[in-house]
PDB file of N, CA and C in Angstrom:
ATOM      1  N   UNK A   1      34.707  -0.351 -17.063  1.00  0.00           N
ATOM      2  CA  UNK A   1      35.047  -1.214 -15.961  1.00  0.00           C
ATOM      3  C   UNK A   1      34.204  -0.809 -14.749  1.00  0.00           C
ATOM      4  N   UNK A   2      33.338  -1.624 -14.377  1.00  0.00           N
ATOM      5  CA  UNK A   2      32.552  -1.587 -12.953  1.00  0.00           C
ATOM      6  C   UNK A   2      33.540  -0.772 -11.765  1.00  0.00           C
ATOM      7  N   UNK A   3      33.135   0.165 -10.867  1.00  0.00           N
ATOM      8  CA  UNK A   3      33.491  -0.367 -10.175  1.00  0.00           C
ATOM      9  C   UNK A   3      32.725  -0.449  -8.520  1.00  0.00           C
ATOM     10  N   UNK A   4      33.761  -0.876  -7.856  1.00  0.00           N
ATOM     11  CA  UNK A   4      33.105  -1.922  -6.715  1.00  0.00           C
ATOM     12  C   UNK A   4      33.703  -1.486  -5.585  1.00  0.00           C
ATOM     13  N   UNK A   5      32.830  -0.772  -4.453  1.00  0.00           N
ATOM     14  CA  UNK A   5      32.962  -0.705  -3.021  1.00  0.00           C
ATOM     15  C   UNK A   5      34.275  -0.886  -2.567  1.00  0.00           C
ATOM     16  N   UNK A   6      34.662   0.085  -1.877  1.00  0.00           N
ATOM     17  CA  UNK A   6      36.025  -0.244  -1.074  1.00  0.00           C
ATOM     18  C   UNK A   6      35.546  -1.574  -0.059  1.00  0.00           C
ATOM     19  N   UNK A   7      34.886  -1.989   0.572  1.00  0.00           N
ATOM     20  CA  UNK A   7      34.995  -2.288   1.651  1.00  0.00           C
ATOM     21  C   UNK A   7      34.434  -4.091   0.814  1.00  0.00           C
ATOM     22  N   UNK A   8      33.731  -4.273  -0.779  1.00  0.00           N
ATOM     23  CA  UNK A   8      34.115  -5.468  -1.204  1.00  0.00           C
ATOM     24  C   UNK A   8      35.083  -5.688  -1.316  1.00  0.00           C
ATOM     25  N   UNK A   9      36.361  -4.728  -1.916  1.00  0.00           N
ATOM     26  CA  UNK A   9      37.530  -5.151  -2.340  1.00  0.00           C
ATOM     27  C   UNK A   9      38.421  -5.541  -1.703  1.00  0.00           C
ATOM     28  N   UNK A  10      38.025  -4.891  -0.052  1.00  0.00           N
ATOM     29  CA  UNK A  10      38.852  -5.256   0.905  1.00  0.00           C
ATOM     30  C   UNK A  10      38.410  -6.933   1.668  1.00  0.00           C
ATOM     31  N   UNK A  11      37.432  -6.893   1.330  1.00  0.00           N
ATOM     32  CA  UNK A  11      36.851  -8.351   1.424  1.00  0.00           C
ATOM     33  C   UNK A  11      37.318  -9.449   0.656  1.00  0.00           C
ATOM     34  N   UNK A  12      37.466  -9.380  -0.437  1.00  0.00           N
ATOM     35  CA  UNK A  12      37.807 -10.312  -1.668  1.00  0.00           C
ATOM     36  C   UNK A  12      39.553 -10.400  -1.350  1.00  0.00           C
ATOM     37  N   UNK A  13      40.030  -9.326  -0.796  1.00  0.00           N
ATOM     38  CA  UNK A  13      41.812  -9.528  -0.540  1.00  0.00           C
ATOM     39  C   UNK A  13      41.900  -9.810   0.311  1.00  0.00           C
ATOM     40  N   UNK A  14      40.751  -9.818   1.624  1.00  0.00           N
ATOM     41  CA  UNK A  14      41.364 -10.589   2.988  1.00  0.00           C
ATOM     42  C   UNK A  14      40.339 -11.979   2.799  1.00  0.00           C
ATOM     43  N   UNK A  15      40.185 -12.861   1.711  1.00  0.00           N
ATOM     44  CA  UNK A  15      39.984 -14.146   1.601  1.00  0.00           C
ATOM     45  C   UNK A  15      40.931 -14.418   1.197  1.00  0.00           C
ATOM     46  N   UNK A  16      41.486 -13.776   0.153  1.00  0.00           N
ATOM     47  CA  UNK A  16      42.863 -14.722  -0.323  1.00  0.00           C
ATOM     48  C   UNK A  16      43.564 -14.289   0.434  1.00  0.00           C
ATOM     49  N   UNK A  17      44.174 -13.555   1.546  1.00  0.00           N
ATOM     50  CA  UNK A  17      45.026 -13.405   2.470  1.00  0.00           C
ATOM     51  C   UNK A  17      44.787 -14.653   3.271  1.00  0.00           C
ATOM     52  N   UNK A  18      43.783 -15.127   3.567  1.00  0.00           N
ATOM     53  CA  UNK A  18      43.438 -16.069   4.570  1.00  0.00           C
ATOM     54  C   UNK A  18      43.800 -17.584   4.153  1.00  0.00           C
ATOM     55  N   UNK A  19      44.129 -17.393   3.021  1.00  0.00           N
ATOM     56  CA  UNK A  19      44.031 -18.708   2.238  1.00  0.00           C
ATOM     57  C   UNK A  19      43.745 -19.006   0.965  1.00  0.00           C
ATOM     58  N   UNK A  20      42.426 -18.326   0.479  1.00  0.00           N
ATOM     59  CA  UNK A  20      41.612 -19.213  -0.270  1.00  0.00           C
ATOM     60  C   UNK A  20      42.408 -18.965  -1.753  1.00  0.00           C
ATOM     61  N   UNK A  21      42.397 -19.692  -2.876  1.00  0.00           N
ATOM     62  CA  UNK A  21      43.127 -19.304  -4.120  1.00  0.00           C
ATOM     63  C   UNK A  21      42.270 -18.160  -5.051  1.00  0.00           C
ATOM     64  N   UNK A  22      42.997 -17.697  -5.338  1.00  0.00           N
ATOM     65  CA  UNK A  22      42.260 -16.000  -6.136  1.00  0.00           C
ATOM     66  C   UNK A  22      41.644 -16.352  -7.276  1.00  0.00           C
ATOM     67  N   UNK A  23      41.599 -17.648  -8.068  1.00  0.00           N
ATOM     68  CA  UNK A  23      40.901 -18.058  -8.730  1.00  0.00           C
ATOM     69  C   UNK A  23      39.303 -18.270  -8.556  1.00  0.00           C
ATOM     70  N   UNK A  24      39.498 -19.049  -7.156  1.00  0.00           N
ATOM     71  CA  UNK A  24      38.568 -19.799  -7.142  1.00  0.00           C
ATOM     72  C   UNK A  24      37.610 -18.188  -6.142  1.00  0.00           C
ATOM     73  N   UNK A  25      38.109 -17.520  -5.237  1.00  0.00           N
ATOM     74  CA  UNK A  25      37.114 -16.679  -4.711  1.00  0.00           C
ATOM     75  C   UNK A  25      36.649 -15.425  -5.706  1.00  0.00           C
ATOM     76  N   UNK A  26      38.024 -15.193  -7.157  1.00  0.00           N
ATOM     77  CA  UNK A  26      37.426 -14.005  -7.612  1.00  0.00           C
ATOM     78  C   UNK A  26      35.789 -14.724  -8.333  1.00  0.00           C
ATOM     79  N   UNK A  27      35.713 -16.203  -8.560  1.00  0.00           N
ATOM     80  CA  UNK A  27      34.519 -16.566  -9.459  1.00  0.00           C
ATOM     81  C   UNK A  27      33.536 -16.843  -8.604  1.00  0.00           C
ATOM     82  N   UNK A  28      33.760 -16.894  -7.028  1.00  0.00           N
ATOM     83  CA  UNK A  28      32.904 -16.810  -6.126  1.00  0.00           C
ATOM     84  C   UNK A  28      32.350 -15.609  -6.178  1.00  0.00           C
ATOM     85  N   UNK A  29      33.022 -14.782  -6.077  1.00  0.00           N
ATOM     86  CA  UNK A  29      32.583 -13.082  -5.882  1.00  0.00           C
ATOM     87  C   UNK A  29      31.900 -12.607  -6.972  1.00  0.00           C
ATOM     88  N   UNK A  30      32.261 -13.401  -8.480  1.00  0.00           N
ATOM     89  CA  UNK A  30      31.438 -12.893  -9.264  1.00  0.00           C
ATOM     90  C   UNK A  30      32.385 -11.640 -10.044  1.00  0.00           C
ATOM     91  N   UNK A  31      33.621 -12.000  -9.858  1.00  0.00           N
ATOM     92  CA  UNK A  31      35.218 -10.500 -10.648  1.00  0.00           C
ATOM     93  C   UNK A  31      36.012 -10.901 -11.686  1.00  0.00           C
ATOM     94  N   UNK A  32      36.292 -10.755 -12.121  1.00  0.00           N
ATOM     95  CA  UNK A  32      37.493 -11.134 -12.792  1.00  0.00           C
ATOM     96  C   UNK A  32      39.074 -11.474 -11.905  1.00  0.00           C
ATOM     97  N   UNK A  33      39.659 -12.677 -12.353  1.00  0.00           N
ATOM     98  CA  UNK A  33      40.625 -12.881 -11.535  1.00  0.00           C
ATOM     99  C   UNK A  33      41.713 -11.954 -11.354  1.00  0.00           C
ATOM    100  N   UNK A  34      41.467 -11.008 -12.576  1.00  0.00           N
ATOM    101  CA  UNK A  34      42.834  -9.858 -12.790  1.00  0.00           C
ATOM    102  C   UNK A  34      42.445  -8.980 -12.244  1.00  0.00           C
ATOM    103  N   UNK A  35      41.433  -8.633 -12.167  1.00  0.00           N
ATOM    104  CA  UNK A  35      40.961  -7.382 -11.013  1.00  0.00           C
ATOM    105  C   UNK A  35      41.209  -8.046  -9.703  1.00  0.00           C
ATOM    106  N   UNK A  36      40.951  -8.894  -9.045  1.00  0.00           N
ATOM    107  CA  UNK A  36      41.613 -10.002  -7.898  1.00  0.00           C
ATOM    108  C   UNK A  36      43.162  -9.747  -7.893  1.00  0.00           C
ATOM    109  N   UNK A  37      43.896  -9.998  -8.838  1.00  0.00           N
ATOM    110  CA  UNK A  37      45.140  -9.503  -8.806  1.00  0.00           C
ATOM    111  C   UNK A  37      45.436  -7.920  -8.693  1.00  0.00           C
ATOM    112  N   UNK A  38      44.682  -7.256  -9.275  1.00  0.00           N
ATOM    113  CA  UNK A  38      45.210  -5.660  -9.010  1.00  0.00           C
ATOM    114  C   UNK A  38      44.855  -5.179  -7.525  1.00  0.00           C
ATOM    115  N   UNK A  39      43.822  -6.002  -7.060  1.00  0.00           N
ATOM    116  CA  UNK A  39      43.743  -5.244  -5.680  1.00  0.00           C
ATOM    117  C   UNK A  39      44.532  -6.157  -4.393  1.00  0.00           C
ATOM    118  N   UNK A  40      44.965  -7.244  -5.122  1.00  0.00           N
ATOM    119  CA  UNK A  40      45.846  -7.898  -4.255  1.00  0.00           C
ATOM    120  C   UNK A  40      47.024  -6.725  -4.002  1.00  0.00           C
ATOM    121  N   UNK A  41      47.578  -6.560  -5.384  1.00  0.00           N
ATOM    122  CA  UNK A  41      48.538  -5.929  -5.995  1.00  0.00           C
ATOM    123  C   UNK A  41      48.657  -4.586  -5.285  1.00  0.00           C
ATOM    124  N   UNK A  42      47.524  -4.289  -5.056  1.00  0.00           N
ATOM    125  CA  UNK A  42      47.273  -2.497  -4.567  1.00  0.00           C
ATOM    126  C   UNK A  42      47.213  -2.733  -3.117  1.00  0.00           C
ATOM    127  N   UNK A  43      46.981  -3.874  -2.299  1.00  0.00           N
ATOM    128  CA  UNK A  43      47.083  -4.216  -1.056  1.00  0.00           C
ATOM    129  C   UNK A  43      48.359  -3.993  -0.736  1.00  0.00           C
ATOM    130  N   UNK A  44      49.630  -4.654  -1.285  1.00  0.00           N
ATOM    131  CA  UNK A  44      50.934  -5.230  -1.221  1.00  0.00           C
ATOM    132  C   UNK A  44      51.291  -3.301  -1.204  1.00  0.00           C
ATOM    133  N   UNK A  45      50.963  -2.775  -1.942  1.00  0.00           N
ATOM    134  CA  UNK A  45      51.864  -1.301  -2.282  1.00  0.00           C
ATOM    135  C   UNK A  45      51.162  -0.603  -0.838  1.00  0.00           C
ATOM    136  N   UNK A  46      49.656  -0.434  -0.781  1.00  0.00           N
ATOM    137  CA  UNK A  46      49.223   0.058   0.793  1.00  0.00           C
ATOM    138  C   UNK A  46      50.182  -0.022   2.144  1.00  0.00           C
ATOM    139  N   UNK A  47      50.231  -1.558   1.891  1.00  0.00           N
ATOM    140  CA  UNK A  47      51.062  -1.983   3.179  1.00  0.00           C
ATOM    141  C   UNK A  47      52.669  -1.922   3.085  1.00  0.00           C
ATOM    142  N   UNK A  48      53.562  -1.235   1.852  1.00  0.00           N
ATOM    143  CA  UNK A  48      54.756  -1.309   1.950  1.00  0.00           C
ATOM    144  C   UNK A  48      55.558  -2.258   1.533  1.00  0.00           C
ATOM    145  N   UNK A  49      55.135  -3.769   0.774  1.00  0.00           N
ATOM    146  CA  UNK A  49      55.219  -4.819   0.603  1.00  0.00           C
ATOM    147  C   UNK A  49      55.814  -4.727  -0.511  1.00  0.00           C
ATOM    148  N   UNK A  50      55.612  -3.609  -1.192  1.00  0.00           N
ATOM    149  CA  UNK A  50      55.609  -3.288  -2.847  1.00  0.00           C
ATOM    150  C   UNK A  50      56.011  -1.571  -3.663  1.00  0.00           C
ATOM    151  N   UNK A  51      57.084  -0.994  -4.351  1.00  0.00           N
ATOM    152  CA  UNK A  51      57.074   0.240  -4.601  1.00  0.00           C
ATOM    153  C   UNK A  51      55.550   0.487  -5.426  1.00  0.00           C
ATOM    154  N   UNK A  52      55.476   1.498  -5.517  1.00  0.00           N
ATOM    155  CA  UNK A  52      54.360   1.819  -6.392  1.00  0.00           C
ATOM    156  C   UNK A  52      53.444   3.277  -5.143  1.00  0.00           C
ATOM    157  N   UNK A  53      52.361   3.707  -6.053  1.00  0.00           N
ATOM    158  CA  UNK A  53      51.711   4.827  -5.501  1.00  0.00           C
ATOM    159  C   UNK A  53      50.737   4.150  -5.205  1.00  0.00           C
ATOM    160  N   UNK A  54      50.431   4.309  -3.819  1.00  0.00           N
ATOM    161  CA  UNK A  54      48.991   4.009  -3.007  1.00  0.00           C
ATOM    162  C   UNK A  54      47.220   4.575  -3.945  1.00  0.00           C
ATOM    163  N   UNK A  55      46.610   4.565  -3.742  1.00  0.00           N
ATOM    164  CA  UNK A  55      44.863   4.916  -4.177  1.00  0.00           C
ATOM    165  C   UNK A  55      45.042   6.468  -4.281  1.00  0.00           C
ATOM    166  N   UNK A  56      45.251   6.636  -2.882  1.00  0.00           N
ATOM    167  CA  UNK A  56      45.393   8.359  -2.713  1.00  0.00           C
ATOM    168  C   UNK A  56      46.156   9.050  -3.070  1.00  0.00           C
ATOM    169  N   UNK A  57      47.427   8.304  -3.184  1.00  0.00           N
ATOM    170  CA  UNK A  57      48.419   9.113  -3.760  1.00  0.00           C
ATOM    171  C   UNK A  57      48.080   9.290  -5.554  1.00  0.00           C
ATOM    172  N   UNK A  58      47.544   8.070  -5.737  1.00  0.00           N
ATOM    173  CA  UNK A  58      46.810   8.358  -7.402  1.00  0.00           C
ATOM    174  C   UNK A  58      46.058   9.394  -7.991  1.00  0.00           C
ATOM    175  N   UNK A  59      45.170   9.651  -6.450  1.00  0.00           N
ATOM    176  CA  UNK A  59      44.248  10.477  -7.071  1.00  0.00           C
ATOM    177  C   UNK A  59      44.761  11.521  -6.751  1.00  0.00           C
ATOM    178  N   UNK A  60      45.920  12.124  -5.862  1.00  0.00           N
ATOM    179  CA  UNK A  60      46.252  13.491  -5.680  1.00  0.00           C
ATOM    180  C   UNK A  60      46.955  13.989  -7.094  1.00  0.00           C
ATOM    181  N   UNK A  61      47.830  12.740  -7.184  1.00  0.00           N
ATOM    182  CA  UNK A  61      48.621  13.250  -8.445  1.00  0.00           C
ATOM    183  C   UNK A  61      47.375  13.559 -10.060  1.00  0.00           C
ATOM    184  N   UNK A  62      46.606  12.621 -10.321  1.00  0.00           N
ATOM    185  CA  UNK A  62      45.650  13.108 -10.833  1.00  0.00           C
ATOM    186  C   UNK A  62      44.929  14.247 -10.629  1.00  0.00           C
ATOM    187  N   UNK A  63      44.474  14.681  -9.449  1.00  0.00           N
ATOM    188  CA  UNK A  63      44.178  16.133  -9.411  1.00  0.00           C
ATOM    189  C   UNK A  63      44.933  17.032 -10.039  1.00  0.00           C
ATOM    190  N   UNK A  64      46.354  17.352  -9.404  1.00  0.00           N
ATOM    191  CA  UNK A  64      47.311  17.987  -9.660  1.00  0.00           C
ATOM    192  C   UNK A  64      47.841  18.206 -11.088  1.00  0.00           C
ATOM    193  N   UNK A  65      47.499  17.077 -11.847  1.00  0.00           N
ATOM    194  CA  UNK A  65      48.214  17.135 -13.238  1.00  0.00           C
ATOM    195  C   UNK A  65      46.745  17.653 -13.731  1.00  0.00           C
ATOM    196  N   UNK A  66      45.365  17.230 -13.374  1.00  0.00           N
ATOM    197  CA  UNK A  66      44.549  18.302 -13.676  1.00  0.00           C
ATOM    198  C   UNK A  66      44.569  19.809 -13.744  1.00  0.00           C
ATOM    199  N   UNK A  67      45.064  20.243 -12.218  1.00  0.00           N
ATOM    200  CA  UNK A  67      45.013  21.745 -11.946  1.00  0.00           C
ATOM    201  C   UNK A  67      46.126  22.340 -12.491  1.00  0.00           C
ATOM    202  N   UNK A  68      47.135  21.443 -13.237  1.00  0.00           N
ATOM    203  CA  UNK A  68      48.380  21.830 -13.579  1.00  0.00           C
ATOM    204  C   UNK A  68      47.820  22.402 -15.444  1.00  0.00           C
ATOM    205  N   UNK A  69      47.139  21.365 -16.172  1.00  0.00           N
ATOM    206  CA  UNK A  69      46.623  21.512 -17.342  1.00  0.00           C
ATOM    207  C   UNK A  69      45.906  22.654 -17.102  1.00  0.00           C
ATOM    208  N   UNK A  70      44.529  22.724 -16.427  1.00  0.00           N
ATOM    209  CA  UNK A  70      43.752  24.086 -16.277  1.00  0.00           C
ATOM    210  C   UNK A  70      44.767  25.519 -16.137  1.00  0.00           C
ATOM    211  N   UNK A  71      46.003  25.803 -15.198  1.00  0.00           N
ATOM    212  CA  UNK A  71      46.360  26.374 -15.413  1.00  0.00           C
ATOM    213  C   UNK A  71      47.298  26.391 -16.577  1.00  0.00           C
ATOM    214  N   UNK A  72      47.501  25.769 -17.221  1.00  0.00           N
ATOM    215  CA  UNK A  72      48.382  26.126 -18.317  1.00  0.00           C
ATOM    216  C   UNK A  72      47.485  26.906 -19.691  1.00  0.00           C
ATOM    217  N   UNK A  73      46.177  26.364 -19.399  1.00  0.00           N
ATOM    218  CA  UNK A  73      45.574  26.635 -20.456  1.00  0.00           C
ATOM    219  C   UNK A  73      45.274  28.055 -19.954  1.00  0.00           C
ATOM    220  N   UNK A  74      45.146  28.339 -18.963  1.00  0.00           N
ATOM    221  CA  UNK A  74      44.652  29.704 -18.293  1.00  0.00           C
ATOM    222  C   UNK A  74      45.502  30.874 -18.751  1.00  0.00           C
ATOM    223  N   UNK A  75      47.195  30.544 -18.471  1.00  0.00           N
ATOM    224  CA  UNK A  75      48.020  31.275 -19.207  1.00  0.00           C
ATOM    225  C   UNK A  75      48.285  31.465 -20.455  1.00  0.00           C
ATOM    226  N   UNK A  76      47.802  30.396 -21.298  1.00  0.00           N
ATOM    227  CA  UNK A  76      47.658  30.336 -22.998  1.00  0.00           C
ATOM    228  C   UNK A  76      46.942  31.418 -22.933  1.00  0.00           C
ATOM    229  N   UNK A  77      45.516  31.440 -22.670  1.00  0.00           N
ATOM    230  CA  UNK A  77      44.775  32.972 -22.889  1.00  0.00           C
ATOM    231  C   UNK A  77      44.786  33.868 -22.670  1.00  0.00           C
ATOM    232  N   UNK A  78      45.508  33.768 -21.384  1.00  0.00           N
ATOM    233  CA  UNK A  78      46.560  35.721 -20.865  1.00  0.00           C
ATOM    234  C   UNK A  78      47.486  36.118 -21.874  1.00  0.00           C
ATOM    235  N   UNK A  79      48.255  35.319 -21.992  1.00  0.00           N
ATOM    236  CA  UNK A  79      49.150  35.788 -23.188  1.00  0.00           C
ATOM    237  C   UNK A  79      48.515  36.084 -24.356  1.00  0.00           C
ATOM    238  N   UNK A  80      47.495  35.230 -25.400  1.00  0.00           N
ATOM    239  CA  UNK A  80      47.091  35.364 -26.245  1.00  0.00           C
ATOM    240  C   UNK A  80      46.371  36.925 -26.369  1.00  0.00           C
ATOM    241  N   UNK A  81      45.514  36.938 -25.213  1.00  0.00           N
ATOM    242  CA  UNK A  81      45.157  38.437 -24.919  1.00  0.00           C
ATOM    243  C   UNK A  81      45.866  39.270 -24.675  1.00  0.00           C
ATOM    244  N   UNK A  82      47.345  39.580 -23.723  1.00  0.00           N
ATOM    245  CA  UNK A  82      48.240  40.481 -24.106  1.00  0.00           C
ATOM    246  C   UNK A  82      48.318  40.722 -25.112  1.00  0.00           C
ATOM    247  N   UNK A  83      48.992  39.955 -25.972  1.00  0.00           N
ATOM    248  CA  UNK A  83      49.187  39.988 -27.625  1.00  0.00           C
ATOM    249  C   UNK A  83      48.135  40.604 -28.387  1.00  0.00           C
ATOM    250  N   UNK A  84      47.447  40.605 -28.339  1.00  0.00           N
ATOM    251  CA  UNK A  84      46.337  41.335 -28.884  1.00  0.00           C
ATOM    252  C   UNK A  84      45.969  42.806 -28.523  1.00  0.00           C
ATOM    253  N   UNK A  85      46.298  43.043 -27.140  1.00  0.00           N
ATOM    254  CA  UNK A  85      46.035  44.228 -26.694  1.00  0.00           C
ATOM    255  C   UNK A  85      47.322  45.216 -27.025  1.00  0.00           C
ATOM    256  N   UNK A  86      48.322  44.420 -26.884  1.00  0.00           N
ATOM    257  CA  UNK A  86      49.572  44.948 -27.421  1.00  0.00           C
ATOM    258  C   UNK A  86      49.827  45.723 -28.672  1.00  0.00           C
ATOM    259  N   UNK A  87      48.863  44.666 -29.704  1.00  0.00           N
ATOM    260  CA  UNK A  87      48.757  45.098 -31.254  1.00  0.00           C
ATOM    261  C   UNK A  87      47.928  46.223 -31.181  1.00  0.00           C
ATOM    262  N   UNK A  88      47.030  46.226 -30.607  1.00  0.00           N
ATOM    263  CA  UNK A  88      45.805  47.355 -30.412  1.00  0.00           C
ATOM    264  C   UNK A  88      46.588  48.169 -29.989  1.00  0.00           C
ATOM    265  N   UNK A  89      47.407  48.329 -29.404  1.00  0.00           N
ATOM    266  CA  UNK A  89      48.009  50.066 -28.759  1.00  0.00           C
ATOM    267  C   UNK A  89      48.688  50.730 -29.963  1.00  0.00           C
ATOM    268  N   UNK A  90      49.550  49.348 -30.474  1.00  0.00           N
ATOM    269  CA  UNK A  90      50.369  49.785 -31.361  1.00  0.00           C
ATOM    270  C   UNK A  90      49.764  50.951 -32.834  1.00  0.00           C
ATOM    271  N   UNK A  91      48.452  50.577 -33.121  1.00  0.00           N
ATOM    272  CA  UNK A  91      47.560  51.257 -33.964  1.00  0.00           C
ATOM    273  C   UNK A  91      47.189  52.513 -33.326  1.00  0.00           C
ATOM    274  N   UNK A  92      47.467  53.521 -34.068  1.00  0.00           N
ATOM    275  CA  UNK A  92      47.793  55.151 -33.710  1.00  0.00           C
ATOM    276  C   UNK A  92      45.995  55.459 -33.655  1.00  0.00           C
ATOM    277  N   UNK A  93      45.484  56.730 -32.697  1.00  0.00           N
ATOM    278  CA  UNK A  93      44.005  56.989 -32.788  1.00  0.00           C
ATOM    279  C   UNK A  93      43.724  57.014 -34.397  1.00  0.00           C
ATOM    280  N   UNK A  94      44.209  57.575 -35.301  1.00  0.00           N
ATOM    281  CA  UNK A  94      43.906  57.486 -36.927  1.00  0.00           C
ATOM    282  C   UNK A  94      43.807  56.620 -37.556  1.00  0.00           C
ATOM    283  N   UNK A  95      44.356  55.434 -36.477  1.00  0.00           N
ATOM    284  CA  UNK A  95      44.020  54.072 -37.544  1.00  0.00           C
ATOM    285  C   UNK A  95      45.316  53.673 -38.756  1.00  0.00           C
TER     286      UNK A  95
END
């Protein structure tokens, strides 16, 4: 999926704010009418109009469930390495 300039998208939602039908400007613009609808859609939640998570709030939570995975995997390998070092003590200098 393309994507396209904040400051088109904000263009293409303040034509149909103004009036024009989302049909007819998303084929002006050259979009798909459903992408016309999602940023209508994402307008309405910006401004309070609508529940849902804003752009930014998307991408924080995306970060976060990123840095949340990285650390989980981080602790998979601490432990895995305890465990190992653990076994290693357990083996007497004689082997």
């Amino acid at each position: 999926m393309p994507r396209y300039p904040p400051k088109f998208c904000q263009h293409a939602v303040a034509l149909v704010c103004e009036g024009r039908q989302v049909k007819r400007t998303a084929t002006d613009l050259g979009i798909h009418e459903v992408t016309s609808h999602f940023w209508l859609r994402q307008d309405d939640i910006h401004h309070g109009g609508r529940p849902g998570n804003s752009t930014q709030e998307t991408g924080e939570l995306r970060a976060a469930r990123h840095q949340t995975q990285k650390i989980a995997q981080d602790l998979l390998i601490l432990k895995r390495a305890s465990k190992q070092l653990e076994e290693e003590e357990r083996v007497g200098p004689k082997g």
